[in-house]
PDB file of N, CA and C in Angstrom:
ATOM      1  N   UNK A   1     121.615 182.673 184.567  1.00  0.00           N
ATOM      2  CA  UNK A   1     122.419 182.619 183.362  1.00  0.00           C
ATOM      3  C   UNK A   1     123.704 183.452 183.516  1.00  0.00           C
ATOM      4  N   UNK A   2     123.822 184.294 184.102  1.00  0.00           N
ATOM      5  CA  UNK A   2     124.986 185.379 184.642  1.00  0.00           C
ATOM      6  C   UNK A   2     125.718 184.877 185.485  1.00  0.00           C
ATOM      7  N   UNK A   3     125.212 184.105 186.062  1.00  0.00           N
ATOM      8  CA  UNK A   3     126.046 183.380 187.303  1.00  0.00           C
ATOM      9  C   UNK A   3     126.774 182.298 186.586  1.00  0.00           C
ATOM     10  N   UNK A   4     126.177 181.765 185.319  1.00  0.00           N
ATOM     11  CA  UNK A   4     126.904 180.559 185.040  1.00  0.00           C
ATOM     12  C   UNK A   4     128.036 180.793 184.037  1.00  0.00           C
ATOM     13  N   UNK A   5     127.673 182.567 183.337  1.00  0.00           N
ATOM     14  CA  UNK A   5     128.707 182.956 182.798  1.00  0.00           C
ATOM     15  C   UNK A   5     129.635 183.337 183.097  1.00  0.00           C
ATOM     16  N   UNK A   6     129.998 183.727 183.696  1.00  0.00           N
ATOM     17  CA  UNK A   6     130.950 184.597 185.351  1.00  0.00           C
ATOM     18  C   UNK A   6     131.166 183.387 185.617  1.00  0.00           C
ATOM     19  N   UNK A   7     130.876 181.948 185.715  1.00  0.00           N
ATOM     20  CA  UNK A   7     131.793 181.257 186.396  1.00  0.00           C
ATOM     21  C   UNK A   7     132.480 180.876 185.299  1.00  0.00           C
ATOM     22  N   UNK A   8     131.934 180.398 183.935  1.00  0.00           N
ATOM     23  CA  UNK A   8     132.954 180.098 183.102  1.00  0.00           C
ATOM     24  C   UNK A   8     133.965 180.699 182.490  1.00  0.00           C
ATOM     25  N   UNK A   9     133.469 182.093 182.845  1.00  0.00           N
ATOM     26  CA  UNK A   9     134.713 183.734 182.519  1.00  0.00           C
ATOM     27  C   UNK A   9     135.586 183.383 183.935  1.00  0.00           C
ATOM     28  N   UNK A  10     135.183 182.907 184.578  1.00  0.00           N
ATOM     29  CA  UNK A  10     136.686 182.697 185.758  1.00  0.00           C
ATOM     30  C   UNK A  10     137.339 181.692 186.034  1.00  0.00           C
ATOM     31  N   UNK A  11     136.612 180.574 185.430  1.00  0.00           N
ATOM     32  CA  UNK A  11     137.243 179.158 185.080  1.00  0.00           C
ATOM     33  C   UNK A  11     139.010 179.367 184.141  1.00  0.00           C
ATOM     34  N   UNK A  12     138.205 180.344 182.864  1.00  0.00           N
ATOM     35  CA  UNK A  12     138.839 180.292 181.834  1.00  0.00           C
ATOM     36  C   UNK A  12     140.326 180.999 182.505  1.00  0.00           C
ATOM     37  N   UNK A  13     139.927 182.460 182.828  1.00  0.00           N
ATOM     38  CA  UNK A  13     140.824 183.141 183.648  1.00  0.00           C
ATOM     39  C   UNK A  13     141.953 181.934 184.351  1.00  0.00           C
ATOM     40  N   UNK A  14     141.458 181.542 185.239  1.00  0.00           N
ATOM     41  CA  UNK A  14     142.309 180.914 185.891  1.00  0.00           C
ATOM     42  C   UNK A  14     143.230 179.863 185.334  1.00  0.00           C
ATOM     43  N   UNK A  15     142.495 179.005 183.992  1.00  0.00           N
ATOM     44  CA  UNK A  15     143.641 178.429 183.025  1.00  0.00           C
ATOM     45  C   UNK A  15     144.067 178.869 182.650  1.00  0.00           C
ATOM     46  N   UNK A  16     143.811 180.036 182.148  1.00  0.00           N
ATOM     47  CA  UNK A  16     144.870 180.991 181.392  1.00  0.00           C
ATOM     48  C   UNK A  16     146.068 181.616 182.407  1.00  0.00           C
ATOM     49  N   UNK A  17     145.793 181.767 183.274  1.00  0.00           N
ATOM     50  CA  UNK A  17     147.267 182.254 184.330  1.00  0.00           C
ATOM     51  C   UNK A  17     147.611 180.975 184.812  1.00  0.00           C
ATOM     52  N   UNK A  18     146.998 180.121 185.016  1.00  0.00           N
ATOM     53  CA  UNK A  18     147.643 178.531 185.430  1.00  0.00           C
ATOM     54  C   UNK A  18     148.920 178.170 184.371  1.00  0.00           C
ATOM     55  N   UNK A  19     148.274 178.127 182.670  1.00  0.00           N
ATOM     56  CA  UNK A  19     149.556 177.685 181.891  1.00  0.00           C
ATOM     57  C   UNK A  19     149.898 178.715 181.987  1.00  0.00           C
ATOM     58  N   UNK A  20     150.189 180.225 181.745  1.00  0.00           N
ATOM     59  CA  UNK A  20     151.469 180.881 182.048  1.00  0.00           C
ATOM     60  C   UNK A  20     152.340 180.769 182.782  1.00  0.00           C
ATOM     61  N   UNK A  21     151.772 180.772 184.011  1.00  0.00           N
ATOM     62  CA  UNK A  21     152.516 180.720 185.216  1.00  0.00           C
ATOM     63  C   UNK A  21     153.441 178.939 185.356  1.00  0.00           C
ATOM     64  N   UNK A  22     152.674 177.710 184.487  1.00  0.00           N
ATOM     65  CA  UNK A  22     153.809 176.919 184.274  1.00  0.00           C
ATOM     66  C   UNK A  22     154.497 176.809 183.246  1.00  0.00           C
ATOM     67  N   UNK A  23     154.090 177.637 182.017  1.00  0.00           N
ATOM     68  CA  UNK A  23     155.140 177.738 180.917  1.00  0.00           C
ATOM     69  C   UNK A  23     156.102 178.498 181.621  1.00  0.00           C
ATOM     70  N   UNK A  24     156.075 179.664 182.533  1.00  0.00           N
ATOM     71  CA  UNK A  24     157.178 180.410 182.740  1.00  0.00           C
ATOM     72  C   UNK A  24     158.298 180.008 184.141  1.00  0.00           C
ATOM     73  N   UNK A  25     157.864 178.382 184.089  1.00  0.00           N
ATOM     74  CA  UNK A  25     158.745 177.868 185.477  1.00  0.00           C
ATOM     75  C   UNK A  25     159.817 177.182 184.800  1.00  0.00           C
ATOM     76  N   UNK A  26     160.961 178.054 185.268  1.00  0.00           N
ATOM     77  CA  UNK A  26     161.986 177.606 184.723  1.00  0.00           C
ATOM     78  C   UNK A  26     162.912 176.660 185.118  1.00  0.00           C
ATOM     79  N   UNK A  27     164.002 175.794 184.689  1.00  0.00           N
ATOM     80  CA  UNK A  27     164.360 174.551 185.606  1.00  0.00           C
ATOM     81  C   UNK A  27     165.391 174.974 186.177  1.00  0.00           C
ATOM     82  N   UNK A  28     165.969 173.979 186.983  1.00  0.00           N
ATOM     83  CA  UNK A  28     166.955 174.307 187.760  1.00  0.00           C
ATOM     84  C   UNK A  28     167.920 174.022 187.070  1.00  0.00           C
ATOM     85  N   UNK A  29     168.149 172.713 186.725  1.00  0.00           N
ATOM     86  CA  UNK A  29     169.331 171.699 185.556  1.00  0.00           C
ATOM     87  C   UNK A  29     169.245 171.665 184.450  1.00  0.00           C
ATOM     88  N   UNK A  30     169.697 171.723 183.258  1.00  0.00           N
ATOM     89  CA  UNK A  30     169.699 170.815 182.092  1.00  0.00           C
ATOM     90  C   UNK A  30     170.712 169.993 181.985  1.00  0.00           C
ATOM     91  N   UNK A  31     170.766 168.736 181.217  1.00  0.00           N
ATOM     92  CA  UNK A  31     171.488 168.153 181.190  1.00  0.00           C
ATOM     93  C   UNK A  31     171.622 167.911 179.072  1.00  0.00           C
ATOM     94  N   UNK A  32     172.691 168.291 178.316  1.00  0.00           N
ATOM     95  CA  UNK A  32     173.108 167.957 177.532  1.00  0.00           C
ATOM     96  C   UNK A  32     174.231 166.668 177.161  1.00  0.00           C
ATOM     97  N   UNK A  33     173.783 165.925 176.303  1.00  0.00           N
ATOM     98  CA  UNK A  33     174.849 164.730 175.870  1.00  0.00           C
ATOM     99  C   UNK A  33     175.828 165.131 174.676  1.00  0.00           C
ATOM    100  N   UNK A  34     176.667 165.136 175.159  1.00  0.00           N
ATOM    101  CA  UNK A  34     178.281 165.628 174.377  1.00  0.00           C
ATOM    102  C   UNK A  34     179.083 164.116 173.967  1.00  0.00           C
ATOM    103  N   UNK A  35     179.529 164.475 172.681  1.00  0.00           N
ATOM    104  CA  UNK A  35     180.739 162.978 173.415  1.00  0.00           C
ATOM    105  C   UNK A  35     181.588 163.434 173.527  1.00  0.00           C
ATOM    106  N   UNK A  36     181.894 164.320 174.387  1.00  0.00           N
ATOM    107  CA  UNK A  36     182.963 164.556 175.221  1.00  0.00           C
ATOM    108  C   UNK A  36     182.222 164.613 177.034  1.00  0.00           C
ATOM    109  N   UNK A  37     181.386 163.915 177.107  1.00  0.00           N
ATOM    110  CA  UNK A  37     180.358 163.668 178.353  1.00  0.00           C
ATOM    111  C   UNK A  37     179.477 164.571 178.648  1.00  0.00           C
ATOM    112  N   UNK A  38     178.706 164.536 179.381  1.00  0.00           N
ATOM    113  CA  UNK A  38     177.058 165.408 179.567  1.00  0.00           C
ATOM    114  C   UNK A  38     178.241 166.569 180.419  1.00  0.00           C
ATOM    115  N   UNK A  39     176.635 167.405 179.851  1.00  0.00           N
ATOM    116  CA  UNK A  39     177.095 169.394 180.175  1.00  0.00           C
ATOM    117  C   UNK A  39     175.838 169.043 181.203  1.00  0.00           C
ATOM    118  N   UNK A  40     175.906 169.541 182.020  1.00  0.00           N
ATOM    119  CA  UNK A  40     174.978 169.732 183.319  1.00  0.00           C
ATOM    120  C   UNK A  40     175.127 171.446 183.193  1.00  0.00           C
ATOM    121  N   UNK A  41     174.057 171.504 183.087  1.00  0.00           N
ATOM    122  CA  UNK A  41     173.852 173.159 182.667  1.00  0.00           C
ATOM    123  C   UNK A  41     172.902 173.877 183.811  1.00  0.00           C
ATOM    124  N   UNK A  42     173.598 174.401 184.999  1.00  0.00           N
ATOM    125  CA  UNK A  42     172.937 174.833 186.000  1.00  0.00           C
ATOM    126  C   UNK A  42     172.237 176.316 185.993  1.00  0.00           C
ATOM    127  N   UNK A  43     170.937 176.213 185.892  1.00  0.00           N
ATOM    128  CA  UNK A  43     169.864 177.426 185.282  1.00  0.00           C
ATOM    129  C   UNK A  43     170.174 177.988 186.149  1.00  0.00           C
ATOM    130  N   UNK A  44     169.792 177.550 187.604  1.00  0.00           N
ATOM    131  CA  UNK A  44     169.796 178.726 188.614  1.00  0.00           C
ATOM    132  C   UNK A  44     170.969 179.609 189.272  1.00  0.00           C
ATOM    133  N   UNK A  45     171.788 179.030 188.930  1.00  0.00           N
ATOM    134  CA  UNK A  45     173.238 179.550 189.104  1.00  0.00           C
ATOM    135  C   UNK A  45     173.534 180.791 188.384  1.00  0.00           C
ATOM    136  N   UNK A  46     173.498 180.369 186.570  1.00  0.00           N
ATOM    137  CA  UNK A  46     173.192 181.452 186.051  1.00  0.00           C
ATOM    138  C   UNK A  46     172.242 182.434 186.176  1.00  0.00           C
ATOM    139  N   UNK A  47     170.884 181.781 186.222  1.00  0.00           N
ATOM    140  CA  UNK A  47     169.739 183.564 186.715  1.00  0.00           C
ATOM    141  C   UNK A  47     170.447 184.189 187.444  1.00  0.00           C
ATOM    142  N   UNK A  48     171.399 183.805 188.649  1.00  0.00           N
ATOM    143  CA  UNK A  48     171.728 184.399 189.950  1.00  0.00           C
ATOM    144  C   UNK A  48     172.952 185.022 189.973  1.00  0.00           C
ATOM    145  N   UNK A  49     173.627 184.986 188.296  1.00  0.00           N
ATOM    146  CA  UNK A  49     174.667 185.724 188.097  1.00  0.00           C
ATOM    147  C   UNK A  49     174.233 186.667 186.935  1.00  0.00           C
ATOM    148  N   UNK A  50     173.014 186.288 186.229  1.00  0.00           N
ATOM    149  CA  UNK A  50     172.576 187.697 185.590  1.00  0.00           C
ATOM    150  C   UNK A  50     171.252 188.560 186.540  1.00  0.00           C
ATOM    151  N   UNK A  51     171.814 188.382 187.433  1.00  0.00           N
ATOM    152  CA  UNK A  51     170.936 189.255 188.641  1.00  0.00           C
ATOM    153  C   UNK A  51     168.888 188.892 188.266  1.00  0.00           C
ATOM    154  N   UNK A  52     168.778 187.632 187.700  1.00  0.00           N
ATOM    155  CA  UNK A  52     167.298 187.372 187.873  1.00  0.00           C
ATOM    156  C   UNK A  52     166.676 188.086 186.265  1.00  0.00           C
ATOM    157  N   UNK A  53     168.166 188.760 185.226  1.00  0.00           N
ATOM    158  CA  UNK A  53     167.613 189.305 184.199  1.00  0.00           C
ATOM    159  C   UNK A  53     167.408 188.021 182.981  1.00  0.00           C
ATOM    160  N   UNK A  54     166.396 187.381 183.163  1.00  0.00           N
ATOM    161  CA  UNK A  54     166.117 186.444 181.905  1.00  0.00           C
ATOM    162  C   UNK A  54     166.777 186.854 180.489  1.00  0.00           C
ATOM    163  N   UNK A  55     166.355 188.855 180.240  1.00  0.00           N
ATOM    164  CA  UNK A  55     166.771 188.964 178.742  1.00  0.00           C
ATOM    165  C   UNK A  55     168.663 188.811 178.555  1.00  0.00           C
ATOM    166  N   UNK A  56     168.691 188.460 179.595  1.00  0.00           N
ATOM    167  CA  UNK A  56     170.256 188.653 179.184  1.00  0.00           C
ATOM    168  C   UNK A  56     170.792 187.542 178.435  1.00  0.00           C
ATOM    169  N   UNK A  57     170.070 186.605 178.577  1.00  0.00           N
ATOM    170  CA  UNK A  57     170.525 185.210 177.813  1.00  0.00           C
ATOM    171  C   UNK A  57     168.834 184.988 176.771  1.00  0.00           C
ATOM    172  N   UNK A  58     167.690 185.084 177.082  1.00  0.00           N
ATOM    173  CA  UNK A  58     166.365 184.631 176.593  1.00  0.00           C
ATOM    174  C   UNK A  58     165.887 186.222 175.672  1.00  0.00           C
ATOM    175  N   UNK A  59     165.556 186.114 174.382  1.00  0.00           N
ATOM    176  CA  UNK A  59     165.642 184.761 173.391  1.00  0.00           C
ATOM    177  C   UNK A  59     166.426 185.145 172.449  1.00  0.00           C
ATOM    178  N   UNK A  60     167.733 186.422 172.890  1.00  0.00           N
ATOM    179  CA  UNK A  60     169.220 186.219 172.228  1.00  0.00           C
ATOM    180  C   UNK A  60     169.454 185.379 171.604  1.00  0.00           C
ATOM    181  N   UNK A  61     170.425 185.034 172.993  1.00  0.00           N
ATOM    182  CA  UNK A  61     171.415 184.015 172.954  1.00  0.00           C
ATOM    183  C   UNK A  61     170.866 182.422 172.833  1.00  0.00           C
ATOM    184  N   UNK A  62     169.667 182.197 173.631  1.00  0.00           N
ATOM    185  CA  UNK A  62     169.114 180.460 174.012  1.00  0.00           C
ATOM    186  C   UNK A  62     167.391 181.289 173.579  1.00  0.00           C
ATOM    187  N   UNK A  63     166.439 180.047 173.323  1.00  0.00           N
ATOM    188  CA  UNK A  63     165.223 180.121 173.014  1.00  0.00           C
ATOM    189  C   UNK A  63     165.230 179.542 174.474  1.00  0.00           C
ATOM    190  N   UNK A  64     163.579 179.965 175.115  1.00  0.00           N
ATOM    191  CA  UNK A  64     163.577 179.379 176.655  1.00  0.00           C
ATOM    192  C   UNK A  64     162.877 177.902 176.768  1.00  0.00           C
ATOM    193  N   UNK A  65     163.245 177.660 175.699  1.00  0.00           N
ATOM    194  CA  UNK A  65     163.137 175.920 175.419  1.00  0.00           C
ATOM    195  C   UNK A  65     164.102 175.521 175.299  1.00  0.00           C
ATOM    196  N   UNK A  66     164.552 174.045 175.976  1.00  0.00           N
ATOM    197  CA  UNK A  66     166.017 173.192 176.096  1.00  0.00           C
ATOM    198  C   UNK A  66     165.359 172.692 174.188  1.00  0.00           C
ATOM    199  N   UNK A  67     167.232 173.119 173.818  1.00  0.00           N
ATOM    200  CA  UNK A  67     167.078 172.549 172.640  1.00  0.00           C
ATOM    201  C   UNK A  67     168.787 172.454 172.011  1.00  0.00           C
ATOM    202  N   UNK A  68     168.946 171.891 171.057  1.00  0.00           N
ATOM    203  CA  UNK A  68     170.493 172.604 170.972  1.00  0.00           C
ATOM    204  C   UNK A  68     171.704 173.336 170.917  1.00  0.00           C
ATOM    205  N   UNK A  69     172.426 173.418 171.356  1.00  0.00           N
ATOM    206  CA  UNK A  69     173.144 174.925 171.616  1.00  0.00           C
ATOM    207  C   UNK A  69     173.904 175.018 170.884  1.00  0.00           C
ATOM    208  N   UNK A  70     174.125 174.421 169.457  1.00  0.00           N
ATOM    209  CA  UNK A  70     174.501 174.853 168.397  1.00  0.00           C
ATOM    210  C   UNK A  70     175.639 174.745 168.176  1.00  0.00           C
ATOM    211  N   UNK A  71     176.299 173.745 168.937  1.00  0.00           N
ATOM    212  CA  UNK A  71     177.474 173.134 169.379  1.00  0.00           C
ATOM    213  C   UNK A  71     177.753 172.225 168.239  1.00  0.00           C
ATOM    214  N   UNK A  72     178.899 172.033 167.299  1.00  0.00           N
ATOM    215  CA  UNK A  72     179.477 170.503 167.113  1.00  0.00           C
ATOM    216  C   UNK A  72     180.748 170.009 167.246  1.00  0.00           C
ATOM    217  N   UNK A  73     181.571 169.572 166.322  1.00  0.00           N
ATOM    218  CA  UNK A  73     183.111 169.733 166.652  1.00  0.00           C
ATOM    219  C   UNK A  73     183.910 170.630 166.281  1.00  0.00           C
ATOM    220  N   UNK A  74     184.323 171.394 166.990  1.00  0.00           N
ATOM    221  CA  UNK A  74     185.027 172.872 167.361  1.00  0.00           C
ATOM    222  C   UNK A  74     184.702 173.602 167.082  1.00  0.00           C
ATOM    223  N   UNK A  75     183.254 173.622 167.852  1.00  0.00           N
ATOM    224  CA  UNK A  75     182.303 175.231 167.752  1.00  0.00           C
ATOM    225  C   UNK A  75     182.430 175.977 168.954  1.00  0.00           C
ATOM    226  N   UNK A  76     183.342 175.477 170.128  1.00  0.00           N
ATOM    227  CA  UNK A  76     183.669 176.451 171.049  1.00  0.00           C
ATOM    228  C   UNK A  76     184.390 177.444 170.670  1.00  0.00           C
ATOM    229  N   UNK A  77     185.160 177.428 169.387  1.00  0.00           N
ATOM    230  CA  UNK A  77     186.310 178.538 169.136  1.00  0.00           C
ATOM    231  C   UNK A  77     185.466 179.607 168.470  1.00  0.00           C
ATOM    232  N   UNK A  78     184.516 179.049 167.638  1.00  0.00           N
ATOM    233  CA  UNK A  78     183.391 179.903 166.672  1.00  0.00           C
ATOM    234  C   UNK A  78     182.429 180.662 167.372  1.00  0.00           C
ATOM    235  N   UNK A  79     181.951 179.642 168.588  1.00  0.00           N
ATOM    236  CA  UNK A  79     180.862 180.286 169.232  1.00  0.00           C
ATOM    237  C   UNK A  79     181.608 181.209 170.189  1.00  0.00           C
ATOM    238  N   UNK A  80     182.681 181.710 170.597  1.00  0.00           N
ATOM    239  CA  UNK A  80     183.515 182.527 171.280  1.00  0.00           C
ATOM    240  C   UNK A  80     183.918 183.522 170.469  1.00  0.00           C
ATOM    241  N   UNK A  81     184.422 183.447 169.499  1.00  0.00           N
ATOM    242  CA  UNK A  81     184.497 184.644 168.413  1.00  0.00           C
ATOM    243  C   UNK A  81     183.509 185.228 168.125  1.00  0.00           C
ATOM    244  N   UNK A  82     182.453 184.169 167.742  1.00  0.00           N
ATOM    245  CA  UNK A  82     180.903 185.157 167.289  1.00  0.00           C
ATOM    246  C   UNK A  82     180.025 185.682 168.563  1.00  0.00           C
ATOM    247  N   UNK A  83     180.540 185.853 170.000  1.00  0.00           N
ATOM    248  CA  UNK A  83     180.124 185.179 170.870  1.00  0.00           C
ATOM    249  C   UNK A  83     178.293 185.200 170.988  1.00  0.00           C
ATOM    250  N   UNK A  84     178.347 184.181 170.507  1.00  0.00           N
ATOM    251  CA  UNK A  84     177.042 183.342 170.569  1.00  0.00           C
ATOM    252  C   UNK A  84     177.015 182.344 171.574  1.00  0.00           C
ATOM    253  N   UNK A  85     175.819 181.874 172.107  1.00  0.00           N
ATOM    254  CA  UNK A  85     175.643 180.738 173.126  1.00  0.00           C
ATOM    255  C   UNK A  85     176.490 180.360 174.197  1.00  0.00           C
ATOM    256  N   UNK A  86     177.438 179.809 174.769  1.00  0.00           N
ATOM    257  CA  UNK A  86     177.676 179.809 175.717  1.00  0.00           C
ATOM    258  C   UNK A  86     179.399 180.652 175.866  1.00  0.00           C
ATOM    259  N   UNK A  87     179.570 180.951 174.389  1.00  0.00           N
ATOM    260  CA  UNK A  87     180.631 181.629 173.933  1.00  0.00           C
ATOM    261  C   UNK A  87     180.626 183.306 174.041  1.00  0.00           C
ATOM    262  N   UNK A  88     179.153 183.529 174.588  1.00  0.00           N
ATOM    263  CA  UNK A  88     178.642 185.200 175.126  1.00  0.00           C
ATOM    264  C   UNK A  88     179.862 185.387 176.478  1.00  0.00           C
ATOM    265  N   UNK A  89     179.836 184.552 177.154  1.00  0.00           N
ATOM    266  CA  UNK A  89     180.135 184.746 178.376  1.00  0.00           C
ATOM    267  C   UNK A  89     181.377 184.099 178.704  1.00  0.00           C
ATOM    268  N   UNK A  90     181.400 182.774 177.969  1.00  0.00           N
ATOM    269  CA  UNK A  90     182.577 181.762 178.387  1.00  0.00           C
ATOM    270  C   UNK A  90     183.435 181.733 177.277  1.00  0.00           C
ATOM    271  N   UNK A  91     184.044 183.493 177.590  1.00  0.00           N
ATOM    272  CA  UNK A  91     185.395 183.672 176.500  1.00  0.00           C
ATOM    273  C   UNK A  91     186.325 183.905 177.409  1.00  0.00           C
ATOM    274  N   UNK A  92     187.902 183.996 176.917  1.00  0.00           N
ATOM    275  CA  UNK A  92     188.728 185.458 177.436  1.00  0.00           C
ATOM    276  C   UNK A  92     188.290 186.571 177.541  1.00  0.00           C
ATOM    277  N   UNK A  93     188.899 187.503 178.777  1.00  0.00           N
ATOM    278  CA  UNK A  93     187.803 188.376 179.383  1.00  0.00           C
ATOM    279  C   UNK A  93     186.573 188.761 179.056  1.00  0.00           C
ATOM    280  N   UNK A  94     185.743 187.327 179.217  1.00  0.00           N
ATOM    281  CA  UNK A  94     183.874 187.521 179.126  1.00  0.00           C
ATOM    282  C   UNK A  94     184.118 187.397 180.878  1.00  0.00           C
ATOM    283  N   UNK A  95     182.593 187.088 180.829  1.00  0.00           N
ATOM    284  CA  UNK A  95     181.906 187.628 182.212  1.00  0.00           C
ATOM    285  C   UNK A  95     182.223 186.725 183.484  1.00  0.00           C
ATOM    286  N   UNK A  96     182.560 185.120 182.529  1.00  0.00           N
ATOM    287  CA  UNK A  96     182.728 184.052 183.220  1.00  0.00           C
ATOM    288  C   UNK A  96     184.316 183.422 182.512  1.00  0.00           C
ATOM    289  N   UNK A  97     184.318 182.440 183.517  1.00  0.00           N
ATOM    290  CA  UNK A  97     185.548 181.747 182.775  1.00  0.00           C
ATOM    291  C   UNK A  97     185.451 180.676 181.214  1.00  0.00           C
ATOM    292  N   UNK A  98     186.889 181.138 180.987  1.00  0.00           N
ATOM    293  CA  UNK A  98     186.896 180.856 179.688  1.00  0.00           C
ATOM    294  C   UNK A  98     186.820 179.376 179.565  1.00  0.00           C
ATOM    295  N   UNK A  99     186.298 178.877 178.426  1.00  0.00           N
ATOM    296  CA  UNK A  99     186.107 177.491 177.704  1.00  0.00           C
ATOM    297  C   UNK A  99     187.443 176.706 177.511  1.00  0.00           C
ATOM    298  N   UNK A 100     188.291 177.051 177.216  1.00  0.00           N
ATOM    299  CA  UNK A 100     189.548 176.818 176.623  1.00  0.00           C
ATOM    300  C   UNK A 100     190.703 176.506 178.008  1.00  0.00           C
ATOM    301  N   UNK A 101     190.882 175.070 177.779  1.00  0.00           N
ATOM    302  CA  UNK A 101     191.587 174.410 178.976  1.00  0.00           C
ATOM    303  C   UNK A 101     190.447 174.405 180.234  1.00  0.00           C
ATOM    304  N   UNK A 102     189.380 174.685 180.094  1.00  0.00           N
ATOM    305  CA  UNK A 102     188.469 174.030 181.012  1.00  0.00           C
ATOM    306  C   UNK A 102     187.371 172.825 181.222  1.00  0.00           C
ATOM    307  N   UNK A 103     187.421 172.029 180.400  1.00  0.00           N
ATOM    308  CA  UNK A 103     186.665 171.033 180.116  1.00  0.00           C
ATOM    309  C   UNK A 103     185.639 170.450 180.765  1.00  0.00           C
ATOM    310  N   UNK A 104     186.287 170.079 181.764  1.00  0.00           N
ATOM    311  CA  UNK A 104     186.659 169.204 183.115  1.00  0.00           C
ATOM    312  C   UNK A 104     185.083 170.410 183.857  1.00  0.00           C
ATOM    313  N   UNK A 105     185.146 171.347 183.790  1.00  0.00           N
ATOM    314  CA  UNK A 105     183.836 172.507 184.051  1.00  0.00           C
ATOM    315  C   UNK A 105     183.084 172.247 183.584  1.00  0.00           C
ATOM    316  N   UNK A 106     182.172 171.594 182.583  1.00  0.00           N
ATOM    317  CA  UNK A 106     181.301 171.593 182.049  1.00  0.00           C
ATOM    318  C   UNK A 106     181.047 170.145 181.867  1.00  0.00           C
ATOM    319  N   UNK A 107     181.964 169.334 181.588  1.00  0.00           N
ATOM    320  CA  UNK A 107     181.690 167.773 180.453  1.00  0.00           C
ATOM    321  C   UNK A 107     182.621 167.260 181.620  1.00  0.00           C
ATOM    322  N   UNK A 108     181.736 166.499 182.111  1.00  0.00           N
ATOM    323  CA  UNK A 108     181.455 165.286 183.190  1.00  0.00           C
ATOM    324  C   UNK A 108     181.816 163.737 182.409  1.00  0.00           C
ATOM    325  N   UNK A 109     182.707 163.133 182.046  1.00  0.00           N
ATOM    326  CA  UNK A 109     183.500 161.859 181.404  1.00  0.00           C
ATOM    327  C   UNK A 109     182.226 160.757 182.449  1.00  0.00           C
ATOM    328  N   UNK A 110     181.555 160.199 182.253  1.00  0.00           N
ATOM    329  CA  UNK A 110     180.392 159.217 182.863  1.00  0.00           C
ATOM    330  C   UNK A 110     181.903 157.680 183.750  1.00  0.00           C
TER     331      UNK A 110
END
């Protein structure tokens, strides 16, 4: 009877670090639809410019679920002033280059 409990106490164990370990796999791409053309939103690029620190963007700025970024028509100027969402970073002197006259960086015309 011990033996069969111990296996189902390590069954469980092991689902339980199984879904963590794939809730916490994060993607490489996202892809958002704009009509001003898809944002290809490269995850790993960014981890690798906030040195691997998730809190620097998670769950601030983005929830670590693809969902909307709170974007509509001319919320780059808002989300740069408030800097919120991709407007944290992609201002005048933020961390990255600015939004404004860069388009063509982000929104891909299909």
């Amino acid at each position: 009877m011990r033996r069969t409990v111990a296996v189902f106490a390590i069954l469980a164990l092991v689902g339980v670090v199984g879904s963590l370990s794939a809730e916490e796999k994060a993607p490489t791409t996202l892809v958002y639809e704009t009509k001003q053309g898809p944002v290809t939103f490269d995850h790993a690029k960014h981890v690798e410019a906030a040195k691997g620190d998730c809190k620097a963007c998670h769950d601030g700025l983005f929830q670590k679920t693809k969902g909307n970024l709170g974007y509509k028509e001319s919320m780059h100027k808002k989300a740069e002033t408030d800097k919120k969402s991709c407007g944290a970073c992609h201002v005048a002197g933020g961390t990255a280059f600015e939004s404004k006259g860069n388009c063509a960086k982000c929104h891909v015309k299909k």
